[in-house]
Protein backbone atom coordinates (compact mmCIF):
# COMPACT_ATOMS: atom_id res chain seq x y z
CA UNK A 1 -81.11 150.00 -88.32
CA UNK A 2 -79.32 147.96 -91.08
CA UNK A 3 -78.65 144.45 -90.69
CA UNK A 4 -76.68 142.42 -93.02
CA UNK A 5 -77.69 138.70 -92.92
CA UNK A 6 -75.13 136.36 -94.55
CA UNK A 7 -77.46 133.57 -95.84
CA UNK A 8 -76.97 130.25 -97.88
CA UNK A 9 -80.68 129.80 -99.14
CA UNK A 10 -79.97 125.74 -99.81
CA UNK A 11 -78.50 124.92 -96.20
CA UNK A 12 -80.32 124.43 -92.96
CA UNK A 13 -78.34 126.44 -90.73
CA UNK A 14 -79.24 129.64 -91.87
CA UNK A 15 -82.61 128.48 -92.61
CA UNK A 16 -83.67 129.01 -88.57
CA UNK A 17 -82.31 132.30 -88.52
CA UNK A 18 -84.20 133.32 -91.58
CA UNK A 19 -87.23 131.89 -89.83
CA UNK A 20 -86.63 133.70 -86.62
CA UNK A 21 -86.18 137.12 -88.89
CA UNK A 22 -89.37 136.22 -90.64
CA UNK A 23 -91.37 135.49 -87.48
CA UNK A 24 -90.48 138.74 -85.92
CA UNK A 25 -90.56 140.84 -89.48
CA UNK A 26 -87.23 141.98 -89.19
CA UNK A 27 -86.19 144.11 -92.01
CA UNK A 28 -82.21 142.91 -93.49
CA UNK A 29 -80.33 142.75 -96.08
CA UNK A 30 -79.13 139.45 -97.46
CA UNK A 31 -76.01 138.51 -98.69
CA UNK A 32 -75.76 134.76 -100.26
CA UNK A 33 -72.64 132.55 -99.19
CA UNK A 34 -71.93 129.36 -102.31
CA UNK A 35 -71.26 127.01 -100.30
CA UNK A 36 -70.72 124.02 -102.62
CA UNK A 37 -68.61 126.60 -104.55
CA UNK A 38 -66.40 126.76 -101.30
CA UNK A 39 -67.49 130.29 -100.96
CA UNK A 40 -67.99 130.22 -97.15
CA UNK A 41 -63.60 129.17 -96.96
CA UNK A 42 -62.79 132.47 -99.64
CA UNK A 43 -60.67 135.34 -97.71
CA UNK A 44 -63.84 137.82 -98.21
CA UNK A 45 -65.95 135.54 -96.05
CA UNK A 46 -63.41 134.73 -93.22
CA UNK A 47 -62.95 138.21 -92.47
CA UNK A 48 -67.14 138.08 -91.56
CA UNK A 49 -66.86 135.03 -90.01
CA UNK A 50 -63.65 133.23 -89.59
CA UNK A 51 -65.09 129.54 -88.43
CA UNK A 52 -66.56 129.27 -92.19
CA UNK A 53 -70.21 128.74 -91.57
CA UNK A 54 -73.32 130.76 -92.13
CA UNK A 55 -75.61 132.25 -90.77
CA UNK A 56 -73.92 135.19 -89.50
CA UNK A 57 -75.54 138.56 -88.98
CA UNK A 58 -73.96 142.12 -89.12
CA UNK A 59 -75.29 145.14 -86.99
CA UNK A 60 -75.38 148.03 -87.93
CA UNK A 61 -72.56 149.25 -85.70
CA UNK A 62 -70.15 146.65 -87.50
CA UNK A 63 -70.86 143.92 -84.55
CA UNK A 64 -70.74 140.50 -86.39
CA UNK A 65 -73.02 137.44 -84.87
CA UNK A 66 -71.96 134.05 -86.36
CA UNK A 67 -73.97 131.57 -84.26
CA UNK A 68 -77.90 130.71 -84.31
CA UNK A 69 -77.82 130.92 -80.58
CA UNK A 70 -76.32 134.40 -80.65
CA UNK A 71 -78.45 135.70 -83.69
CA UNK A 72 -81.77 134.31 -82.14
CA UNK A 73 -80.91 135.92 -78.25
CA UNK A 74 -80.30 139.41 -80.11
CA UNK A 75 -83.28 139.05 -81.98
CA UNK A 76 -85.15 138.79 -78.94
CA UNK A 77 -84.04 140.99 -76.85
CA UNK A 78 -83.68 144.60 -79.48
CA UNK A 79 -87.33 142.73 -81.37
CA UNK A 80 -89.44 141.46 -78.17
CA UNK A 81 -92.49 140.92 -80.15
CA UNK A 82 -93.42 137.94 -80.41
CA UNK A 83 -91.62 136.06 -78.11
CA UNK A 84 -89.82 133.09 -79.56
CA UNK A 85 -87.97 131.89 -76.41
CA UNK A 86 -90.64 131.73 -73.66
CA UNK A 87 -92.98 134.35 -71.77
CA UNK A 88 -92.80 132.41 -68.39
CA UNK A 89 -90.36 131.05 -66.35
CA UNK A 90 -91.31 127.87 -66.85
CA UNK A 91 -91.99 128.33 -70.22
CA UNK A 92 -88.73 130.16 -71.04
CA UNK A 93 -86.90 126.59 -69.58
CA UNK A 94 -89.28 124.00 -71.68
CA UNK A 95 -88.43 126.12 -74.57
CA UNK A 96 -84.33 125.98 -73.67
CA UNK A 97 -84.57 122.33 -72.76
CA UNK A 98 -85.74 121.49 -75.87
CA UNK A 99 -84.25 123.78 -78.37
CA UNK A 100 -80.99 121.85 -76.83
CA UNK A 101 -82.75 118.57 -77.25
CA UNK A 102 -83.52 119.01 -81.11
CA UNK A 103 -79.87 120.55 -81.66
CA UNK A 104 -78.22 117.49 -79.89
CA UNK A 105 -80.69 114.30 -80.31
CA UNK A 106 -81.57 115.76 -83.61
CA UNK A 107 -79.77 118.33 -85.69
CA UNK A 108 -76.39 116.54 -85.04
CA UNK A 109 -77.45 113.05 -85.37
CA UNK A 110 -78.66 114.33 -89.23
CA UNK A 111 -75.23 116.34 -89.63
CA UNK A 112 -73.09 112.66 -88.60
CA UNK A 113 -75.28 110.81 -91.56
CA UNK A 114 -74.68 113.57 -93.94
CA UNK A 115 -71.03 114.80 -93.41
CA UNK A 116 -70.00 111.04 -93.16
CA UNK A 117 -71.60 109.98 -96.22
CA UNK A 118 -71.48 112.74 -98.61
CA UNK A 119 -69.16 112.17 -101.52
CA UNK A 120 -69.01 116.30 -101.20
CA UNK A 121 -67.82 116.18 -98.09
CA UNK A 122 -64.84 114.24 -98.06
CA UNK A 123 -62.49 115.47 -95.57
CA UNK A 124 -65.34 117.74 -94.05
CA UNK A 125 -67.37 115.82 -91.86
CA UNK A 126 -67.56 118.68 -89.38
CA UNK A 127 -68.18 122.03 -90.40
CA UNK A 128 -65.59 125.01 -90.56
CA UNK A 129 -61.92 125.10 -92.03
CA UNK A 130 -60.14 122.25 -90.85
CA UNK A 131 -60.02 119.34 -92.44
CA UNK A 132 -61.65 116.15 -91.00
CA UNK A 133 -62.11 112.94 -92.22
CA UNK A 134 -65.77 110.98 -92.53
CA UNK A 135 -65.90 107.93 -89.83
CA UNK A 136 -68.96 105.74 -91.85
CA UNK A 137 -69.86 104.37 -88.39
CA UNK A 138 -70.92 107.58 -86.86
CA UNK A 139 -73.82 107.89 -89.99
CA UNK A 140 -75.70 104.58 -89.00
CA UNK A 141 -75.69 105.83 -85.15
CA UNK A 142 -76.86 109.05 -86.59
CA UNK A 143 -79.64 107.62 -87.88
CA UNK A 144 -80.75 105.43 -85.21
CA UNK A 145 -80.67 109.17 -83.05
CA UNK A 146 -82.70 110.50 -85.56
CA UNK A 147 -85.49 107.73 -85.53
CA UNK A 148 -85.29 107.83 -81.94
CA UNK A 149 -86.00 112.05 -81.83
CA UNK A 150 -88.98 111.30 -83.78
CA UNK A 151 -90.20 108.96 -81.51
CA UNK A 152 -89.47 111.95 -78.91
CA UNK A 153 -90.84 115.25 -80.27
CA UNK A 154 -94.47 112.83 -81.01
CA UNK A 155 -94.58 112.12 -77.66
CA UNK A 156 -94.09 115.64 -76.41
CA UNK A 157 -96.32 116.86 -79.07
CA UNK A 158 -99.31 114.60 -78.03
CA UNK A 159 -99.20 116.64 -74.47
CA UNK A 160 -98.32 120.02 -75.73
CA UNK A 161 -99.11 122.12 -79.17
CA UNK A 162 -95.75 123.06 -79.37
CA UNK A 163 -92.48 121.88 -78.30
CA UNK A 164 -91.66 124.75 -75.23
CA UNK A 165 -95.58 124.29 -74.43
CA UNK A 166 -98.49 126.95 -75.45
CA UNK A 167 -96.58 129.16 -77.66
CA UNK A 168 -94.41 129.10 -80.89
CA UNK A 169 -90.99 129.23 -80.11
CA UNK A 170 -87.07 128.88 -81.46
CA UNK A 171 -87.50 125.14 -80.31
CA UNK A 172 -90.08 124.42 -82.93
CA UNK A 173 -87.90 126.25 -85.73
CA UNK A 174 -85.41 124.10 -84.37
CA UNK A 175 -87.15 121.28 -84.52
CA UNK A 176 -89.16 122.20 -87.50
CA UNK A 177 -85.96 122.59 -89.77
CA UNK A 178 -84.27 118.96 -87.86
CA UNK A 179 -87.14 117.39 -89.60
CA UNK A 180 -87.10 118.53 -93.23
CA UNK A 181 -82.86 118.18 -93.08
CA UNK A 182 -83.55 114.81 -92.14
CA UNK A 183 -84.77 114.49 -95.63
CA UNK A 184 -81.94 115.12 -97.11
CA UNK A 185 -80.52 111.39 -96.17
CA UNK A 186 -84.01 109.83 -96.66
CA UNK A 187 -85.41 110.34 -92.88
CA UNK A 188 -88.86 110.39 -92.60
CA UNK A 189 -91.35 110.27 -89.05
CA UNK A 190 -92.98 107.01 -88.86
CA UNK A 191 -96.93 106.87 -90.52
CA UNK A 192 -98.16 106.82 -86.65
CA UNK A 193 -96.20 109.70 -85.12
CA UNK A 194 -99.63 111.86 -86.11
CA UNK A 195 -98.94 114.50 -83.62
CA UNK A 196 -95.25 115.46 -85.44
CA UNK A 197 -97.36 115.48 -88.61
CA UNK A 198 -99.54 117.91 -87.72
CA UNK A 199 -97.25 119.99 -85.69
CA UNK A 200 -95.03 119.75 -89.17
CA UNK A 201 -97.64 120.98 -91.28
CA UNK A 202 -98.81 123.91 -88.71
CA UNK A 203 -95.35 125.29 -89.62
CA UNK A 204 -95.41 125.22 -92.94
CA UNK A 205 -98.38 126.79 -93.15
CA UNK A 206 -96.99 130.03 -91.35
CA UNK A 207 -95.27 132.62 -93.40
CA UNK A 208 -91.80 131.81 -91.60
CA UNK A 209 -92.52 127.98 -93.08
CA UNK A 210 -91.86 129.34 -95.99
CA UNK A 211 -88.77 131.06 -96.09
């Protein structure tokens, strides 16, 4: 099987599908997407993925996936092992609840600071082709979400190793890659939230931490 992973090595986005391709030892090729060169808007590109964003991920039999949420459900079902979305049914809806919770309360709160402060992304405060202009207000309640998420994923973390319970999972490379974007606009968990510390450096230490 040959898949063709459209990448952008310097953007989070694609950085939890490479994750989820690392965890599972997926073999792909990659293809890399400029993005501050506009690379992602060029005619080539739209005719992989026509919204303008990476990651996207060809199949072998010319099927395109342009979504995380698509990419990481495929992965799992044709590459079982490990599981990254749950073994239980319990389990399986921890790890949904809070892969949405770090993609709303914390992945999107980071994206309103940075697309609405961002002298780069003037006129692209959301992501794809149309033009849209930056609203200043929505970065300062982006990062009161942020701070807030933090507060969150320490307190689940003091009852649980990781954030869908026992196991590793697509919320903690969610939540894993929420937390070094938040970086990016100076975002840091608080000195006391010692559980998200050590969860954070867990991650890094595994191979997909790396990537």
């Amino acid at each position: 099987m040959t898949l063709t992973f459209y990448d952008c090595s310097t953007a989070p986005s694609p950085r939890r599908a490479r994750m989820v391709l690392a965890e599972k030892r997926v073999p792909h090729e990659v293809v890399e997407v400029d993005l501050r060169s506009g690379e992602q808007f060029s005619g080539e590109y739209r005719a992989i993925n026509p919204r303008c964003t990476v990651p996207a991920l060809k199949l072998d039999d010319g099927t395109i996936l342009t979504d995380n949420a698509s990419i990481a459900r495929w992965l799992e079902e044709v590459y079982p092992d490990p599981p990254l979305m749950g073994t239980t049914p319990v389990e399986k809806a921890f790890v949904a609840e809070w892969l949405w919770r770090v993609e709303f309360e914390g992945l999107s709160a980071i994206m309103e600071v940075l697309r609405n402060t961002s002298k780069a992304m003037k006129d692209r405060a959301l992501p794809g082709p149309d033009p849209t202009p930056q609203i200043p207000e929505l970065a300062e309640r982006g990062r009161a979400r942020a701070t807030r998420f933090f507060e969150a994923m320490d307190a689940r973390l003091a009852e649980t190793p990781w954030l869908g319970g026992d196991t590793f999972s697509v919320a903690d490379i969610a939540g894993f890659v929420f937390v070094e974007f938040a970086g990016w606009v100076k975002l840091q968990p608080g000195e006391g939230q010692t559980n998200l510390a050590t969860w954070r450096e867990a991650i890094r230490a595994r191979p997909s931490g790396q990537v």
